[in-house]
C-alpha atoms as a PDB file:
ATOM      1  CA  UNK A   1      16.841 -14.084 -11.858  1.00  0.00           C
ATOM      2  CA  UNK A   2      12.923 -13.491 -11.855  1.00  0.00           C
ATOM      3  CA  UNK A   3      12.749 -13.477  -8.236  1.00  0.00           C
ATOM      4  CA  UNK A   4      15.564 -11.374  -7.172  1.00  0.00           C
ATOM      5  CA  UNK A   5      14.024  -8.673  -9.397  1.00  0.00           C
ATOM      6  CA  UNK A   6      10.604  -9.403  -7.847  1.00  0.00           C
ATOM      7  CA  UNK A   7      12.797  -8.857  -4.224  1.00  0.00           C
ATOM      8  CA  UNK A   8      14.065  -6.072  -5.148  1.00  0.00           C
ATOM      9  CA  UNK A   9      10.793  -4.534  -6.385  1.00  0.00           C
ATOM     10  CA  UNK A  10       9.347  -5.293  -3.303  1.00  0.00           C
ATOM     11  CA  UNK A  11      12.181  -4.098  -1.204  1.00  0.00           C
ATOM     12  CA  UNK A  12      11.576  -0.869  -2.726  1.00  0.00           C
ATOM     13  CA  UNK A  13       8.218  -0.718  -2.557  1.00  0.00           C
ATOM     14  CA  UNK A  14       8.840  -1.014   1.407  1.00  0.00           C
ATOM     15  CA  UNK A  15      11.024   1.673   1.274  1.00  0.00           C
ATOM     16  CA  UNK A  16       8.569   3.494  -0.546  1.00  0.00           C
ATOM     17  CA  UNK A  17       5.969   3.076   2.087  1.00  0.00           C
ATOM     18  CA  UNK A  18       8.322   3.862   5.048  1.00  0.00           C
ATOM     19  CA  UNK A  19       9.196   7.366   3.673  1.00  0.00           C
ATOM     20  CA  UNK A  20       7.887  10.537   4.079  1.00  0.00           C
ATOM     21  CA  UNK A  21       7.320  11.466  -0.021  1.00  0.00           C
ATOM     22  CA  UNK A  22       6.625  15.731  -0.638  1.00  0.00           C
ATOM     23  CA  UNK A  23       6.492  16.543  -4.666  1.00  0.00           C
ATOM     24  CA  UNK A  24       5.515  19.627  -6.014  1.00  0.00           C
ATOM     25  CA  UNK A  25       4.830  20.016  -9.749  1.00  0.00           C
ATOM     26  CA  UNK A  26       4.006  22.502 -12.275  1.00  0.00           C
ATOM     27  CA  UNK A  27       3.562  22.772 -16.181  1.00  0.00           C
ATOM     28  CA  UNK A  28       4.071  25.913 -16.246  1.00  0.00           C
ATOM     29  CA  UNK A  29       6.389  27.399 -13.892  1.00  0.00           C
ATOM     30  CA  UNK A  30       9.684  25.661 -13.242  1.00  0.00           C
ATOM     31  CA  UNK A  31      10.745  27.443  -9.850  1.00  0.00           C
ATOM     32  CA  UNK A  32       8.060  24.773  -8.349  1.00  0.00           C
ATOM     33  CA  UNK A  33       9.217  21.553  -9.410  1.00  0.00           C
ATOM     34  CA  UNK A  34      10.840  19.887  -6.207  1.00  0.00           C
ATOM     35  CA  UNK A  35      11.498  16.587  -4.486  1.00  0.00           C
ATOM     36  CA  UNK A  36      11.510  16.513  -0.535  1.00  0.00           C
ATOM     37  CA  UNK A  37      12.074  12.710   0.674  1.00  0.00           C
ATOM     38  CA  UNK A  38      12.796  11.616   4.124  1.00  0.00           C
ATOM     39  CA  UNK A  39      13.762   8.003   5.525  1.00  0.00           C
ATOM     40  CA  UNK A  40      12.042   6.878   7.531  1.00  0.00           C
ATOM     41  CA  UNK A  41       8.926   8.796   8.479  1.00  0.00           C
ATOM     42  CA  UNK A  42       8.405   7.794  11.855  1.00  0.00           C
ATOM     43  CA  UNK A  43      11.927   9.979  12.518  1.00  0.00           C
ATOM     44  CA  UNK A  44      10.919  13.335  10.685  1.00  0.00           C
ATOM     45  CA  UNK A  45      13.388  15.225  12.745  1.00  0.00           C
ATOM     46  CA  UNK A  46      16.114  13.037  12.210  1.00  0.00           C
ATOM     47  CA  UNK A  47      16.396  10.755   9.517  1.00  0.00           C
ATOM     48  CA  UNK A  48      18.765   7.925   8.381  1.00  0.00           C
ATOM     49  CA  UNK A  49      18.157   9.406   4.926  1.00  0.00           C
ATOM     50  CA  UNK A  50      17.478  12.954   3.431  1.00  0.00           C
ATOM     51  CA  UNK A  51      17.410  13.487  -0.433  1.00  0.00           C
ATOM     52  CA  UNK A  52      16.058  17.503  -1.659  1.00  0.00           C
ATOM     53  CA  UNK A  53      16.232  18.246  -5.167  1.00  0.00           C
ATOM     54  CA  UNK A  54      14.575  21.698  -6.713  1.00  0.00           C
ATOM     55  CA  UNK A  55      15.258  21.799 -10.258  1.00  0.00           C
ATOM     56  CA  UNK A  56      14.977  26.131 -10.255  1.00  0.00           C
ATOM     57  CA  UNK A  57      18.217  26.737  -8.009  1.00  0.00           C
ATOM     58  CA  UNK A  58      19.957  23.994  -8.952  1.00  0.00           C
ATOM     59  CA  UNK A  59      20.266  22.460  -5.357  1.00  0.00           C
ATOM     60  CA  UNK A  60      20.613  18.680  -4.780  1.00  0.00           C
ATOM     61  CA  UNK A  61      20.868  17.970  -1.069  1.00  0.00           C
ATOM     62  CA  UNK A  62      21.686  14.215   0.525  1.00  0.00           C
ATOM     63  CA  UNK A  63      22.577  13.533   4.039  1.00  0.00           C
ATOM     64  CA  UNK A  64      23.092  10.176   5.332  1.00  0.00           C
ATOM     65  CA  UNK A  65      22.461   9.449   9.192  1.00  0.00           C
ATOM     66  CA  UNK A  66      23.319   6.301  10.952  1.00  0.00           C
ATOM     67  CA  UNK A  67      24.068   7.155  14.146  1.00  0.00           C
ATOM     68  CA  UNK A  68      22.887   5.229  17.035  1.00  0.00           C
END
């Protein structure tokens, strides 16, 4: 059990390192809190995975893309 956890860990830690990561933060004003992630980052301009999430409009955005 200890080492699929450490597998999966890992496994996303790869993922992790193979995306394209943009976060913007604030305190103190909640129109700039936002999540930008893009899979993988060597294909910007079309990825097999695209997650945007900003918290002020209330928009959650995921497109999948595994066309060859």
């Amino acid at each position: 059990m200890g080492a699929l956890i450490r597998s999966i860990i890992f496994l996303l830690f790869l993922l992790f390192l193979a995306s394209e990561v943009n976060l913007s933060t604030s305190l103190y004003r909640y129109e700039n809190n936002k999540i930008e992630l893009t899979f993988p980052v060597w294909q910007t301009d079309n990825p097999w995975y695209y997650l945007k999430w900003h918290a002020a409009d209330g928009v959650f955005e995921q497109r999948f893309n595994f066309k060859k």
